[in-house]
N, C-alpha and C. Protein backbone atom coordinates (compact mmCIF):
# COMPACT_ATOMS: atom_id res chain seq x y z
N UNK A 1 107.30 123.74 111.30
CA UNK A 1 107.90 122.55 110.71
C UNK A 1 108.71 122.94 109.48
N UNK A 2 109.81 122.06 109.53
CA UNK A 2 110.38 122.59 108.33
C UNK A 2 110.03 122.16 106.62
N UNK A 3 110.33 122.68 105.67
CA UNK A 3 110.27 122.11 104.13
C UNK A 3 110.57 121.00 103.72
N UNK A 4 111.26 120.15 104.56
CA UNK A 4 111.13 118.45 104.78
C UNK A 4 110.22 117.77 104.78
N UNK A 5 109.14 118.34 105.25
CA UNK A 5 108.21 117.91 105.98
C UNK A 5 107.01 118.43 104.85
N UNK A 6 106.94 118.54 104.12
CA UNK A 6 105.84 119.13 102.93
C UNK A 6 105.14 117.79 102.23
N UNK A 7 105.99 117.04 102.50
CA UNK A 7 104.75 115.71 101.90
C UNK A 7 103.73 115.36 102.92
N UNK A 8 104.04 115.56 104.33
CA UNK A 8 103.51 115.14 105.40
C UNK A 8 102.79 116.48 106.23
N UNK A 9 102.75 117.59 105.15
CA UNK A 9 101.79 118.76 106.18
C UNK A 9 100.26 118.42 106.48
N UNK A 10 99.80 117.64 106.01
CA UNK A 10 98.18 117.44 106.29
C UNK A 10 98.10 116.42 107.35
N UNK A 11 99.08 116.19 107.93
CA UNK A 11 99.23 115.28 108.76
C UNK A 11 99.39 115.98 109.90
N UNK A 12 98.82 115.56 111.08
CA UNK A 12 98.69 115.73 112.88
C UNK A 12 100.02 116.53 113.19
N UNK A 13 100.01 117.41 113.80
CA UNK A 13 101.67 118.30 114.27
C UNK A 13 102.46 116.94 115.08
N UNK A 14 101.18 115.90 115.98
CA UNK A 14 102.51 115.52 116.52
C UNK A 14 102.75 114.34 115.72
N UNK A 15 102.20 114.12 114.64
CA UNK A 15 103.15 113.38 113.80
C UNK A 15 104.18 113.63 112.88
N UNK A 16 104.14 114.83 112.47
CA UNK A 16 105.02 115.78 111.92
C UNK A 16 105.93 115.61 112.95
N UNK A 17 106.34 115.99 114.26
CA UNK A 17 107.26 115.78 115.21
C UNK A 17 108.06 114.76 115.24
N UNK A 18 107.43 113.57 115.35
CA UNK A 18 108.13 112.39 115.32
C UNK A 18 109.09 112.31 114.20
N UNK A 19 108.38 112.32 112.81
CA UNK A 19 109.06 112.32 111.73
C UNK A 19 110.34 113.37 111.66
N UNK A 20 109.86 114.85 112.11
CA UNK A 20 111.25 115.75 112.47
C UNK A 20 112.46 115.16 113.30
N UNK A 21 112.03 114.68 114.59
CA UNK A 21 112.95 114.02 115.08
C UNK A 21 113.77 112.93 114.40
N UNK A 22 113.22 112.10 113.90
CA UNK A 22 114.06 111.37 113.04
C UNK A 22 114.87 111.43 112.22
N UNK A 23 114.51 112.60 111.48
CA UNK A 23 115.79 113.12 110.21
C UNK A 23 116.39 113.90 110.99
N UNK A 24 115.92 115.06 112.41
CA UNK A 24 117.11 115.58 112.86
C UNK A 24 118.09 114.47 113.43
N UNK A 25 117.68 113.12 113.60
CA UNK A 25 118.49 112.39 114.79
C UNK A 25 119.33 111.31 113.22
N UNK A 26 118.88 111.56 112.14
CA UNK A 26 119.51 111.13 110.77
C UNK A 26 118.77 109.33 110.75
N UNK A 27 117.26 109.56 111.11
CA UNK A 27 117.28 107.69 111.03
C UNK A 27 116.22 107.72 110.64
N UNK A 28 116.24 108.73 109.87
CA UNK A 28 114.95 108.33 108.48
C UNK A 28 114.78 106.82 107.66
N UNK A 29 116.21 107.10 107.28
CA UNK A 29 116.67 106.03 106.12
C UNK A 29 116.60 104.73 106.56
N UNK A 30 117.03 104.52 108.51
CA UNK A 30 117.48 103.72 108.88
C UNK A 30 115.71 102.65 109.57
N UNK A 31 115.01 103.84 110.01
CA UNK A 31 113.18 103.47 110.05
C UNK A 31 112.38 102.71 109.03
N UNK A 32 112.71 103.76 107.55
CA UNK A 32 112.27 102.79 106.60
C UNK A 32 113.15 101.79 105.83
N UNK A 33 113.97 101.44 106.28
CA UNK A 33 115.18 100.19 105.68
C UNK A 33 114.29 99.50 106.56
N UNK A 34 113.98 99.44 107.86
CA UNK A 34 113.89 98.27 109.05
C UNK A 34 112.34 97.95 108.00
N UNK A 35 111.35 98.64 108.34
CA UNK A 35 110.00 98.64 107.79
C UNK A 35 109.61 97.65 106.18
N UNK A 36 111.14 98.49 105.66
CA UNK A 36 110.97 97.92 104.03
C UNK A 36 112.48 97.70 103.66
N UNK A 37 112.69 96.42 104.33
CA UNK A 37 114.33 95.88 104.06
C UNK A 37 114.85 96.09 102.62
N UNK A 38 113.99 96.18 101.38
CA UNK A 38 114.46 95.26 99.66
C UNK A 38 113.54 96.17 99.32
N UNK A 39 114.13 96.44 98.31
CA UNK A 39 113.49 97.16 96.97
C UNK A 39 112.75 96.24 96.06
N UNK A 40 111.61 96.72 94.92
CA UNK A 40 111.33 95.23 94.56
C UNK A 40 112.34 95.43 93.27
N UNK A 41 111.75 94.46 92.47
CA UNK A 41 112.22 94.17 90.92
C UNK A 41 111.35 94.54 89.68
N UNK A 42 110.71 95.28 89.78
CA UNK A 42 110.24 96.09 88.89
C UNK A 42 110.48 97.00 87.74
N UNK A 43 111.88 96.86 87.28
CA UNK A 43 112.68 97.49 87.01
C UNK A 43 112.89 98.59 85.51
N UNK A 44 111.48 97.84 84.86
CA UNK A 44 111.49 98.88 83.37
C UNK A 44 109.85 98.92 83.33
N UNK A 45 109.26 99.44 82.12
CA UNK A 45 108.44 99.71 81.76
C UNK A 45 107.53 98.37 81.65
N UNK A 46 107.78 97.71 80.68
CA UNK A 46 107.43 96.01 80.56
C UNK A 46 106.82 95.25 81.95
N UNK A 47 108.18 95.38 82.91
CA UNK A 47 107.83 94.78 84.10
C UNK A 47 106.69 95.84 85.04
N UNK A 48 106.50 96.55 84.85
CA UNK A 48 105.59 97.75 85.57
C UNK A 48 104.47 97.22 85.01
N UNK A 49 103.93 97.18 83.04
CA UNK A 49 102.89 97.04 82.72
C UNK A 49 102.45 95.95 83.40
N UNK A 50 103.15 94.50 83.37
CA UNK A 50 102.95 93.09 84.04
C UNK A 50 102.69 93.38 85.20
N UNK A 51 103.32 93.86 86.03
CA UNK A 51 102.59 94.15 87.83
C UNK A 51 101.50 94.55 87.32
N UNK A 52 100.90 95.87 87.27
CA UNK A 52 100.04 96.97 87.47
C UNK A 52 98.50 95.94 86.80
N UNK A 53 99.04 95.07 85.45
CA UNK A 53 97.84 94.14 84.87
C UNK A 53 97.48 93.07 85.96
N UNK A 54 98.23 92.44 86.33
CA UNK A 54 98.31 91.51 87.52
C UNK A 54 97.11 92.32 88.46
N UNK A 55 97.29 93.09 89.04
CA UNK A 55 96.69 93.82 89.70
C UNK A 55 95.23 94.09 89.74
N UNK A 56 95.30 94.93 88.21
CA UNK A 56 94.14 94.99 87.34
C UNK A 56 93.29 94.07 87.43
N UNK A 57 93.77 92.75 86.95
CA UNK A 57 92.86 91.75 86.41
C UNK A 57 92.50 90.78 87.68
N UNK A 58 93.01 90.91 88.91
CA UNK A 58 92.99 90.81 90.25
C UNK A 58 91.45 91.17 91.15
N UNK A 59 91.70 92.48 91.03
CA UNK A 59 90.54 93.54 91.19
C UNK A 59 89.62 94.49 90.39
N UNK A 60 89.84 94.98 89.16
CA UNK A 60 89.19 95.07 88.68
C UNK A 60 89.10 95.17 87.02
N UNK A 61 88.62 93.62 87.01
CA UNK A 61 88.86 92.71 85.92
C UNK A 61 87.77 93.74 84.46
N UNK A 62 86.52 94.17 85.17
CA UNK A 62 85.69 94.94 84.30
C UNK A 62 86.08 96.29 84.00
N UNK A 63 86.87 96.52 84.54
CA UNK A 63 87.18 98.12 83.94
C UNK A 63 87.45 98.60 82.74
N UNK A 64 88.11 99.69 82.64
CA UNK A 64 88.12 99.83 81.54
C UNK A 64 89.44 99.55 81.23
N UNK A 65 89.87 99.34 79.99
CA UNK A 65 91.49 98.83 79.32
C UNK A 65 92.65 100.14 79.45
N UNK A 66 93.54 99.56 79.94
CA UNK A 66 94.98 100.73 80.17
C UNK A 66 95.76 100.26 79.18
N UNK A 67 95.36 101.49 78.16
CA UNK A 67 96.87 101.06 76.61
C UNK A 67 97.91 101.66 76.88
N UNK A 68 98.56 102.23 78.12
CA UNK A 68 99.67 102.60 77.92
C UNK A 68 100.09 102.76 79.79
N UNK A 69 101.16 101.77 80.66
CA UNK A 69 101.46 101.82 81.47
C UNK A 69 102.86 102.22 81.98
N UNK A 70 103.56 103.21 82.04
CA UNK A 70 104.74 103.62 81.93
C UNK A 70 105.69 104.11 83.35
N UNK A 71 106.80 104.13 83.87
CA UNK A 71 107.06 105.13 84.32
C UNK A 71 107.46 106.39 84.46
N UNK A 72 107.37 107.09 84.79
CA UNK A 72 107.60 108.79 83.77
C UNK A 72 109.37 109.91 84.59
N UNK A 73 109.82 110.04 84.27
CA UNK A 73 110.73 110.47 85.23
C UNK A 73 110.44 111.76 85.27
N UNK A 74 109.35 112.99 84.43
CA UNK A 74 108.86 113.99 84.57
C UNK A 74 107.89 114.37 85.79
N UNK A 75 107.21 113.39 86.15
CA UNK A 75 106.33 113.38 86.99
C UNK A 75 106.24 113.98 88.22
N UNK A 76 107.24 113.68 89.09
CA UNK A 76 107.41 114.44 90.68
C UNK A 76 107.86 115.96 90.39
N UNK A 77 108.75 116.06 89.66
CA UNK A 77 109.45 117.53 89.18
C UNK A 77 108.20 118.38 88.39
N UNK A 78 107.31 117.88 87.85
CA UNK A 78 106.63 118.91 87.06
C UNK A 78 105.07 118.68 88.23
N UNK A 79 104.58 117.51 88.20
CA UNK A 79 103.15 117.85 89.01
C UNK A 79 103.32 117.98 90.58
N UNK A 80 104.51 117.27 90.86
CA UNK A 80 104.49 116.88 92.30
C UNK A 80 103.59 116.05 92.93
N UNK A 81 103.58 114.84 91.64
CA UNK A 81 102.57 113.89 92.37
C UNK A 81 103.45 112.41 92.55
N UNK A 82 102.54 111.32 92.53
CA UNK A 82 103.47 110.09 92.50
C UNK A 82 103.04 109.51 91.45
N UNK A 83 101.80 109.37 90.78
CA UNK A 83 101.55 108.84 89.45
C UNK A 83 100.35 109.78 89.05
N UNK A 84 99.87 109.41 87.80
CA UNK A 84 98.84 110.05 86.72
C UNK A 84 98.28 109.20 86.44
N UNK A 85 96.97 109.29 86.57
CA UNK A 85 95.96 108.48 85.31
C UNK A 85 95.25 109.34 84.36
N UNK A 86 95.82 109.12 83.25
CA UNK A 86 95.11 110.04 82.28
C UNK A 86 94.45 109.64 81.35
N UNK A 87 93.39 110.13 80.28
CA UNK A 87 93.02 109.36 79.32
C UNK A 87 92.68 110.52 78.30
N UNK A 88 92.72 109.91 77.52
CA UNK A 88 91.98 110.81 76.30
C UNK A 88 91.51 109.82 75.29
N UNK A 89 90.26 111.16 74.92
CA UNK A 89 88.94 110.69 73.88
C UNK A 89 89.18 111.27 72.52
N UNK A 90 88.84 110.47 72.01
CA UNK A 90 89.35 110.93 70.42
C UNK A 90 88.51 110.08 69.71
N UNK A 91 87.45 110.64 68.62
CA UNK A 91 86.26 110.42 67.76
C UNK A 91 87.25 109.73 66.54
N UNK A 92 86.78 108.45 66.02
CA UNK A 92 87.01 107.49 65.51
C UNK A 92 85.73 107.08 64.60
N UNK A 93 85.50 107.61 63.38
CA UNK A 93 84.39 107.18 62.58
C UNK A 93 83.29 107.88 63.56
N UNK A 94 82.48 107.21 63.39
CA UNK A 94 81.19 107.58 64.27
C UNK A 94 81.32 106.88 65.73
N UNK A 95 82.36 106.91 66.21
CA UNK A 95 82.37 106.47 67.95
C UNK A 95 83.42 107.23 68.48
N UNK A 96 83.28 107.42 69.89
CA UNK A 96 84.10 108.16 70.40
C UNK A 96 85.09 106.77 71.32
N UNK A 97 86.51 107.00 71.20
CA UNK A 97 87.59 105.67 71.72
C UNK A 97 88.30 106.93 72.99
N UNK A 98 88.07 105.87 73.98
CA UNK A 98 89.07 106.84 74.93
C UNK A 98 89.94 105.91 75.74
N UNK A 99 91.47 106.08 75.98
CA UNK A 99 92.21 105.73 76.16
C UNK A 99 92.72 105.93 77.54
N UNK A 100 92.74 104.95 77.98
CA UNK A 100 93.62 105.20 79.55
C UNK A 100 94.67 104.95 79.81
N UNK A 101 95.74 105.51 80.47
CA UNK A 101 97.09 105.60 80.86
C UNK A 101 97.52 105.91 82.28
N UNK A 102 98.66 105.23 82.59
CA UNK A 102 98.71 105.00 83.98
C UNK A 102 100.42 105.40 83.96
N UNK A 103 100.84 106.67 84.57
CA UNK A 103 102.46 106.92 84.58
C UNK A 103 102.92 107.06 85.86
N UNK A 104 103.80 106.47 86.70
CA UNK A 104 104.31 106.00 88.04
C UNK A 104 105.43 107.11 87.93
N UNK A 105 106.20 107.90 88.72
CA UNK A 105 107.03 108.48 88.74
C UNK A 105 108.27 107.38 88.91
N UNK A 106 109.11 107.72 88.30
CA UNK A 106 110.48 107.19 87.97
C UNK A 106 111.28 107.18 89.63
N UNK A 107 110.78 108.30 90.40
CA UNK A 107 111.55 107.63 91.79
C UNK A 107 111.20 106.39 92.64
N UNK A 108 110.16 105.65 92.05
CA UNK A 108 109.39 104.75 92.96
C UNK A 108 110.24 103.22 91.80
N UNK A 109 111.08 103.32 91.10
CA UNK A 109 111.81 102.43 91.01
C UNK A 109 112.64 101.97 91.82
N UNK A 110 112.98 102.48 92.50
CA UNK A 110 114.25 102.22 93.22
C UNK A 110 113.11 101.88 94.83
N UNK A 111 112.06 101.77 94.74
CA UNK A 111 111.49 101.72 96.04
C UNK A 111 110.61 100.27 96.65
N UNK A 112 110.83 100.21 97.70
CA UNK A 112 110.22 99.10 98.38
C UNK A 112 109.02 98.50 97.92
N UNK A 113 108.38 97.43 97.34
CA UNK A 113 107.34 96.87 96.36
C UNK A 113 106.61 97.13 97.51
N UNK A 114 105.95 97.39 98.66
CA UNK A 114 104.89 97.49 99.10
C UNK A 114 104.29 99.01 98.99
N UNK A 115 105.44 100.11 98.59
CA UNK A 115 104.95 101.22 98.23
C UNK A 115 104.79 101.25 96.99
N UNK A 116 105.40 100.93 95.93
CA UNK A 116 104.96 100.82 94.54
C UNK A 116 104.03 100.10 94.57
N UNK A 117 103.52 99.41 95.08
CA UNK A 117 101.91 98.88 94.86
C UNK A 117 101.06 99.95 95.37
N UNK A 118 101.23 100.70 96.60
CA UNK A 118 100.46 101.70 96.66
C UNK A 118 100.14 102.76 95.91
N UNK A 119 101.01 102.88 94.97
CA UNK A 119 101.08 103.50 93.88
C UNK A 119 100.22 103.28 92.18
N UNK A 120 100.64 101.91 92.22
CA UNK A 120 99.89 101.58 91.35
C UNK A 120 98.76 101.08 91.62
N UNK A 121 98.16 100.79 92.95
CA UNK A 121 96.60 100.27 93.82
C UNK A 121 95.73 102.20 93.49
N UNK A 122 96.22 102.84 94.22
CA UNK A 122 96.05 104.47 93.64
C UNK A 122 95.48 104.85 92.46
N UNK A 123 96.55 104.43 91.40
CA UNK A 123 96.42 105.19 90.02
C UNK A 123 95.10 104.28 89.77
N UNK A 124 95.22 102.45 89.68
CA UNK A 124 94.36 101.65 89.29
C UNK A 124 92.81 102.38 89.43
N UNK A 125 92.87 102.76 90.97
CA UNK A 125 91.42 102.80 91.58
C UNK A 125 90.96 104.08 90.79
N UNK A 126 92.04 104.98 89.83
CA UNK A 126 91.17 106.18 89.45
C UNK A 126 90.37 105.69 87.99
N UNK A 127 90.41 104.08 87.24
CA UNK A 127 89.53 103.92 86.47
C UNK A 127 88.04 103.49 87.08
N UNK A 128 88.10 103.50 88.16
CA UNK A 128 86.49 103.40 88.24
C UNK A 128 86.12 104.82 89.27
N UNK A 129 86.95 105.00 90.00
CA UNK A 129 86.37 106.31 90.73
C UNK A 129 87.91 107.55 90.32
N UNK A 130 86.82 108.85 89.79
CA UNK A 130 88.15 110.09 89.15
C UNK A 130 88.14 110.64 90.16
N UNK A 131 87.50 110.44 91.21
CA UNK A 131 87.73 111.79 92.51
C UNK A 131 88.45 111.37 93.45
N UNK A 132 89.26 111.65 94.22
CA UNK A 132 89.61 111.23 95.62
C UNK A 132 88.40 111.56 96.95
N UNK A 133 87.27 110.65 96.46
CA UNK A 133 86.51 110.55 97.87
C UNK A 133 86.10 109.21 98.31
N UNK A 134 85.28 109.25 99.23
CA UNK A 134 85.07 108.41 100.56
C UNK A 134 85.02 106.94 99.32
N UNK A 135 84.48 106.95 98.01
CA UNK A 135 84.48 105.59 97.98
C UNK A 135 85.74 105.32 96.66
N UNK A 136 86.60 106.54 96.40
CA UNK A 136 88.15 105.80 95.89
C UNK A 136 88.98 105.38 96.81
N UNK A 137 89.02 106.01 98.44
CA UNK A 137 89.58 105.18 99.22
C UNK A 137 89.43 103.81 99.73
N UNK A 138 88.09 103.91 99.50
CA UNK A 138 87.34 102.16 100.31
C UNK A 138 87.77 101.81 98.92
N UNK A 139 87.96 101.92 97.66
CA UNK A 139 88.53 100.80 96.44
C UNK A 139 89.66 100.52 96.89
N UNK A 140 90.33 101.93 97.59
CA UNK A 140 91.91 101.52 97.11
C UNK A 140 92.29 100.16 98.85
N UNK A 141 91.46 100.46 99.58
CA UNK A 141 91.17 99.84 100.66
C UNK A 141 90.89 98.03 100.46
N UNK A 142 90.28 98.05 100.10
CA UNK A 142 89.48 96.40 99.22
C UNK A 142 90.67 96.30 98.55
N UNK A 143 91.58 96.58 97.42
CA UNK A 143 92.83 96.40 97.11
C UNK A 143 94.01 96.13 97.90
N UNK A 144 93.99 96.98 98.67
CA UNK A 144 95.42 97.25 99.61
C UNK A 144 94.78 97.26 101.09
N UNK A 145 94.70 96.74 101.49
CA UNK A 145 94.20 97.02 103.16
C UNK A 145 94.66 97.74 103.86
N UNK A 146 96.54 97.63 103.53
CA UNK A 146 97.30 98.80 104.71
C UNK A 146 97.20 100.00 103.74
N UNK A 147 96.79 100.40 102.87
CA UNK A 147 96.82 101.25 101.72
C UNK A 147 96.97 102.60 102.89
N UNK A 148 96.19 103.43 103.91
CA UNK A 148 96.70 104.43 104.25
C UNK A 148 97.95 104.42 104.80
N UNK A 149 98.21 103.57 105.71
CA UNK A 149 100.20 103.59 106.24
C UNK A 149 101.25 103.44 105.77
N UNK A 150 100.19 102.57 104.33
CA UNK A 150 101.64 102.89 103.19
C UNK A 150 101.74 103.80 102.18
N UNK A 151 100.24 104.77 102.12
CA UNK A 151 100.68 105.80 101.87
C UNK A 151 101.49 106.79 102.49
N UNK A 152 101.45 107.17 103.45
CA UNK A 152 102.18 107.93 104.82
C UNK A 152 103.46 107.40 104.47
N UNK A 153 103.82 106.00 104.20
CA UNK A 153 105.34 105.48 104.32
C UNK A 153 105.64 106.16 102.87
N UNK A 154 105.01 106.19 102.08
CA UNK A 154 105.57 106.51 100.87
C UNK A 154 105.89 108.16 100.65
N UNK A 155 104.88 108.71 101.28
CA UNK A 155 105.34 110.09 102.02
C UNK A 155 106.86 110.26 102.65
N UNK A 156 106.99 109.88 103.42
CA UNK A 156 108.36 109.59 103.90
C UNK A 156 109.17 108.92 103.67
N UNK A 157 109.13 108.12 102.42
CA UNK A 157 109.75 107.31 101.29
C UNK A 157 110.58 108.54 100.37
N UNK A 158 109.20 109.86 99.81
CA UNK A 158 109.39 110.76 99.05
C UNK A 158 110.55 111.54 100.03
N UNK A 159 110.17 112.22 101.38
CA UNK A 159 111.11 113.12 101.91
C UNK A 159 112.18 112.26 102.63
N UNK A 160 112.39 111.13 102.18
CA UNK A 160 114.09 111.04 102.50
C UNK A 160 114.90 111.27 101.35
N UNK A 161 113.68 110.96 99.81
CA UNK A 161 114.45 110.69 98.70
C UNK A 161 115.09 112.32 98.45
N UNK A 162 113.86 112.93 98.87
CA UNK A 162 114.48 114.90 98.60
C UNK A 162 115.41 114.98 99.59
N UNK A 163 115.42 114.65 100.89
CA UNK A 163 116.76 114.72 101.62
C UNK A 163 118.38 114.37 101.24
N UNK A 164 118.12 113.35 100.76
CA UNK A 164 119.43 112.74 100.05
C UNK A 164 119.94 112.93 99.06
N UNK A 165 119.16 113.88 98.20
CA UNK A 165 119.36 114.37 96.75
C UNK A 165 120.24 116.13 97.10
């Protein structure tokens, strides 16, 4: 398979196939236009924090507080991920304050609101579970129901965006 195809290597050969066929036959773009007609409106930082709280306070209203919700345009180029949840602890008098932060990569602006929610359903679910196992998926699941096919779409969201660049 070719280097196109690197968001989607953990994935089945013959689904890798299909997806090959499509960008060799050039209807990548034209698969996920049909799938995800409109981009949303999400469009700065402000409007990101307002989704992602929406969200938050949706599902999980007890968690812990996100002081800083951003999109990052460093993000895909340096980790090769789609967002970060990070936090840091820092001793304050006699208590320790730790801070959580949530950074969306800057290419998922321009992208279909049912994958930017997968994105931010993702990052959300890493304040109550830090690992990617069996029960951060069932969160991100209870959040997002189609949450795996639109991860996969967002996979192939990512390798049309490297195609076209």
């Amino acid at each position: 398979m070719s280097n196109a195809l690197k968001y989607i290597a953990a994935y089945p050969v013959e689904l890798q196939q299909q997806v090959q066929k499509l960008i060799d036959e050039h209807r990548l773009g034209e698969f996920l236009h049909s799938k995800y007609p409109s981009q949303h409106r999400v469009a700065n930082d402000g409007d990101l924090r307002d989704y992602a709280m929406a969200l938050k306070n949706q599902y999980l209203k007890k968690s812990e507080p996100l002081s800083k919700i951003i999109y990052d345009n460093r993000i895909h180029v340096i980790n090769n991920a789609l967002g970060l949840h990070t936090y840091a602890s820092r001793v304050q008098g006699d208590k320790l304050k730790r801070k959580n932060e949530m950074r969306i990569s800057s290419i998922f602006i321009k992208a279909p609101e049912a994958l930017l929610r997968m994105i931010v359903v993702h990052e959300l679910a890493h304040l109550k579970e830090k690992e990617h196992n069996k029960d951060f998926y069932k969160l991100c699941e209870h959040m997002l129901p189609q949450y795996h096919q639109l991860e996969f779409d967002a996979r192939l969201f990512l390798t049309l965006q490297e195609l076209e660049s």
